[in-house]
C-alpha atoms as a PDB file:
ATOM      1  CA  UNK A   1     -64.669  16.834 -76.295  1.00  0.00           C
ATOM      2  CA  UNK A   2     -67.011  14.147 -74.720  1.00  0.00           C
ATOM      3  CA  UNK A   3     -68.454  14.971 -71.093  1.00  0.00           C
ATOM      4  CA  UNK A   4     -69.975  12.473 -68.775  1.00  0.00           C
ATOM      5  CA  UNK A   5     -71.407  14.573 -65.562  1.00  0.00           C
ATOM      6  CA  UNK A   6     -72.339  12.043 -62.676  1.00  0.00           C
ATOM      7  CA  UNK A   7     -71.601  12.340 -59.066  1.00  0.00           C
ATOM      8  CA  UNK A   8     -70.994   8.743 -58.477  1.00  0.00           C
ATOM      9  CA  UNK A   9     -70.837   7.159 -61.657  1.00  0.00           C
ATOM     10  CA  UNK A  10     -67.251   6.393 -64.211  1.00  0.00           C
ATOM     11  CA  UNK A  11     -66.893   7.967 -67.528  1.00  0.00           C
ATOM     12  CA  UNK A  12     -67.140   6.121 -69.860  1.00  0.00           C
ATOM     13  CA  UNK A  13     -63.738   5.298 -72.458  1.00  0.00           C
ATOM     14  CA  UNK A  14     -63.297   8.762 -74.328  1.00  0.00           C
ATOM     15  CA  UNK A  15     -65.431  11.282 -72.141  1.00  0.00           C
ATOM     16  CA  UNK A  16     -64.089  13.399 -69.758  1.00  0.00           C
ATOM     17  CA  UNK A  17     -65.759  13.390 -66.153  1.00  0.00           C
ATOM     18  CA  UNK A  18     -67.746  16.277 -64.576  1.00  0.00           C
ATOM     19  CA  UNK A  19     -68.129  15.127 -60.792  1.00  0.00           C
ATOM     20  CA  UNK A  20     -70.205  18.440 -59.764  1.00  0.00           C
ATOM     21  CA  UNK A  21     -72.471  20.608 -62.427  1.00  0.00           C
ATOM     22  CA  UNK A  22     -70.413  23.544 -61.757  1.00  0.00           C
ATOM     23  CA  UNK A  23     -67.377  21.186 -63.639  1.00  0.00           C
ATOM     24  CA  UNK A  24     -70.082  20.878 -66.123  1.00  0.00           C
ATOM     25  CA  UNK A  25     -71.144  24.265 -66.780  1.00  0.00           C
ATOM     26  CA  UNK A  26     -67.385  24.876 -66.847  1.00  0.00           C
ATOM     27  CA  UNK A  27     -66.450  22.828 -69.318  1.00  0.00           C
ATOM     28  CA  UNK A  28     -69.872  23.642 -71.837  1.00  0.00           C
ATOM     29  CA  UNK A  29     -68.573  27.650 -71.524  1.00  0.00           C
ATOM     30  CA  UNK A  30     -64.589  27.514 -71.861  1.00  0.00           C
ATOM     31  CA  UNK A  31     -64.340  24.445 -74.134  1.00  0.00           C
ATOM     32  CA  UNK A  32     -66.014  22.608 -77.619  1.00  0.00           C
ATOM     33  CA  UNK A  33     -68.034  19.981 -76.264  1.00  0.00           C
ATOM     34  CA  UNK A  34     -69.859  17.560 -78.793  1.00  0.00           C
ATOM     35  CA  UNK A  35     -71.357  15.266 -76.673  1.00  0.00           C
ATOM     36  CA  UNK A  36     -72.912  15.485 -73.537  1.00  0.00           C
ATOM     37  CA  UNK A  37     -74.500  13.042 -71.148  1.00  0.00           C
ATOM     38  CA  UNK A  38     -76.202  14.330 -67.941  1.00  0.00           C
ATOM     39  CA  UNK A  39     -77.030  12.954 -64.934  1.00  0.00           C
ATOM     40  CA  UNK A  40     -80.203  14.035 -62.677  1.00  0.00           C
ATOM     41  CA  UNK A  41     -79.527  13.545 -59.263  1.00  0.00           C
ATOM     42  CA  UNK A  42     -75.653  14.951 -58.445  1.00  0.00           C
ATOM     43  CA  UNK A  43     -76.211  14.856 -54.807  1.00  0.00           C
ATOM     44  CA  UNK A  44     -78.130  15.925 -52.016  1.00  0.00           C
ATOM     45  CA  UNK A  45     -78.326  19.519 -51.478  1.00  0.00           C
ATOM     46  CA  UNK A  46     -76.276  19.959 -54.605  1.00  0.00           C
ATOM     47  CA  UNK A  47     -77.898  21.467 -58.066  1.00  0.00           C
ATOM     48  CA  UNK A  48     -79.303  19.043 -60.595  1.00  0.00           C
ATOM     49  CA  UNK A  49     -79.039  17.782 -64.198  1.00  0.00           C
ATOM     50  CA  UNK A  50     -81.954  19.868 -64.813  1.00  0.00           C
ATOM     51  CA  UNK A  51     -79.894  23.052 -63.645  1.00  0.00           C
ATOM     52  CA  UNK A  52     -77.665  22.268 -66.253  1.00  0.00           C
ATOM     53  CA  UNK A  53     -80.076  21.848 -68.777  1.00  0.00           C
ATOM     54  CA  UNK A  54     -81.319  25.249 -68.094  1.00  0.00           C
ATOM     55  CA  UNK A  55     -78.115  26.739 -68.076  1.00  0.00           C
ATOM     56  CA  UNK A  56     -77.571  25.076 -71.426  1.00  0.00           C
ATOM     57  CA  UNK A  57     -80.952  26.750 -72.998  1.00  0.00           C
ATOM     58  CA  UNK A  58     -80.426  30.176 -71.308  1.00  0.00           C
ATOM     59  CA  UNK A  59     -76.886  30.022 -72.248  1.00  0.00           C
ATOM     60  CA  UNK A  60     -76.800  28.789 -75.349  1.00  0.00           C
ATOM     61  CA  UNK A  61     -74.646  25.695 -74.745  1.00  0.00           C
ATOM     62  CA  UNK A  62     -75.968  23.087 -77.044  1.00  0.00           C
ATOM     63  CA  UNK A  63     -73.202  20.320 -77.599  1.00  0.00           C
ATOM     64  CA  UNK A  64     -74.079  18.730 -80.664  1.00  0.00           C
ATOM     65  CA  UNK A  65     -75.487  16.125 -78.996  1.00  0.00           C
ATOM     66  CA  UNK A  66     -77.079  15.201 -75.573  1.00  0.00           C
ATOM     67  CA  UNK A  67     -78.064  11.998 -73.524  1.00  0.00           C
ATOM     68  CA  UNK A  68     -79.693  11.466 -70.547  1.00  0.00           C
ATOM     69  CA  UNK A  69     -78.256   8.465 -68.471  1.00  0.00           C
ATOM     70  CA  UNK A  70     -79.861   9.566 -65.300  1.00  0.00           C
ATOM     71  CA  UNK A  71     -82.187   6.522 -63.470  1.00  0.00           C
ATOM     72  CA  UNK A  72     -84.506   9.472 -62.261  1.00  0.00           C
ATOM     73  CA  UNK A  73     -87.525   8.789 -64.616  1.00  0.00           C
ATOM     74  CA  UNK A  74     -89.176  12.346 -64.052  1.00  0.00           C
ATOM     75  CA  UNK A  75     -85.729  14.377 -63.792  1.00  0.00           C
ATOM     76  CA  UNK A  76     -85.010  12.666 -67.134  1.00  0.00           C
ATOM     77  CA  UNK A  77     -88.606  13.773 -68.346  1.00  0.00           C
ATOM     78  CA  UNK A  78     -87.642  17.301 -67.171  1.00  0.00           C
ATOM     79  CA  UNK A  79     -84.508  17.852 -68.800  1.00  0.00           C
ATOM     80  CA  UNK A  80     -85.274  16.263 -71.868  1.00  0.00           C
ATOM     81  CA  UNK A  81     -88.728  18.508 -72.459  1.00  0.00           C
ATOM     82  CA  UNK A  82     -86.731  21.380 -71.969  1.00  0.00           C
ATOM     83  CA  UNK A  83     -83.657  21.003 -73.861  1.00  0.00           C
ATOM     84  CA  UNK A  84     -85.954  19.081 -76.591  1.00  0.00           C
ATOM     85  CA  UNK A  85     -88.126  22.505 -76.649  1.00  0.00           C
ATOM     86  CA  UNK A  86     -85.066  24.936 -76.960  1.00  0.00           C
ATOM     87  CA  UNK A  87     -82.395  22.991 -78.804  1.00  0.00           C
ATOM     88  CA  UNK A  88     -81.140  24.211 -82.225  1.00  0.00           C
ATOM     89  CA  UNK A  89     -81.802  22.702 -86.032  1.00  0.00           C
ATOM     90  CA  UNK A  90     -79.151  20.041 -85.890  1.00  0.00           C
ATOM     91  CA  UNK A  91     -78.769  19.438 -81.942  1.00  0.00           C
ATOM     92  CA  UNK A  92     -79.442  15.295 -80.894  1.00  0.00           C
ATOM     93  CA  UNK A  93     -81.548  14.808 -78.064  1.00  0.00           C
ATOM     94  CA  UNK A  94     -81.074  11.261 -76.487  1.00  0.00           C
ATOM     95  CA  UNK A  95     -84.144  10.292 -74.062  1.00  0.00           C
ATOM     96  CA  UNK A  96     -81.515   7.787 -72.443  1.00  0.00           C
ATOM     97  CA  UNK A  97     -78.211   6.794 -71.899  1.00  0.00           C
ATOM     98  CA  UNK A  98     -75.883   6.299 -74.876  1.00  0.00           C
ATOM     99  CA  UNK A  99     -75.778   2.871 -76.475  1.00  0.00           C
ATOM    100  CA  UNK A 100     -71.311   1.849 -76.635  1.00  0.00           C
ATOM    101  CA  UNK A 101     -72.366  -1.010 -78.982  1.00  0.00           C
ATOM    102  CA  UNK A 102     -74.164   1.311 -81.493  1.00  0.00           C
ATOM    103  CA  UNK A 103     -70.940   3.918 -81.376  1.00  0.00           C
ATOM    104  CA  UNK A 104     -68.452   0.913 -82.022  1.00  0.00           C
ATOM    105  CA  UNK A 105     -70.629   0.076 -84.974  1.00  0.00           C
ATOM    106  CA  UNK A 106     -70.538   2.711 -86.480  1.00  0.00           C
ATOM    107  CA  UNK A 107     -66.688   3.155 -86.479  1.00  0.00           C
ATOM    108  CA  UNK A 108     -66.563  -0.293 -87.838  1.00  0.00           C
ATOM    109  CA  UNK A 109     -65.851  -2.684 -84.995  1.00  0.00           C
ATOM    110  CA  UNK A 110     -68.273  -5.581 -83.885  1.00  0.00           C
ATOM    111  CA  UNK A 111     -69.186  -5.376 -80.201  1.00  0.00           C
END
């Protein structure tokens, strides 16, 4: 399973949405998740990206890979130093958002 957690963004084709981290958090415990892409900011007053991303290291909840399409520059830098620090022999980190024309490459289509 793909996850896409943004509060105002679309998923992407192929991810499932997570409007609200606890959706997130949710779907990392009870289901296989490979990839993951976070969002920072998911709301005012609401917990952040970088809630997840501790929840993920305290947890144990490394998908096998991660990106970070947030536009916060420094919540990015957060979650990324700590899930970069913690993450298991094998686990991507992605210091950005996924790149759609890379992933139809490599499955052999031309953008």
């Amino acid at each position: 399973m793909r996850v896409f957690m943004d509060d105002y963004r679309s998923a992407p084709a192929g991810f499932v949405l997570a409007r609200t981290t606890e959706e997130c958090l949710l779907l990392l415990r009870e289901c296989e998740v490979d990839v993951l892409s976070l969002d920072y900011e998911m709301g005012w007053d609401s917990p952040s990206g970088g809630d997840v991303a501790a929840a993920i290291v305290r947890e144990g909840l490394f998908p096998k890979e991660i990106y970070l399409h947030t536009s916060s520059a420094e919540g990015r830098r957060r979650m990324y130093e700590m899930l970069y620090a913690a993450k298991p022999e094998g686990t991507l980190i992605h210091n950005g958002p996924r790149d759609p024309f890379a992933e139809a490459g490599r499955e052999g289509h031309t953008p």
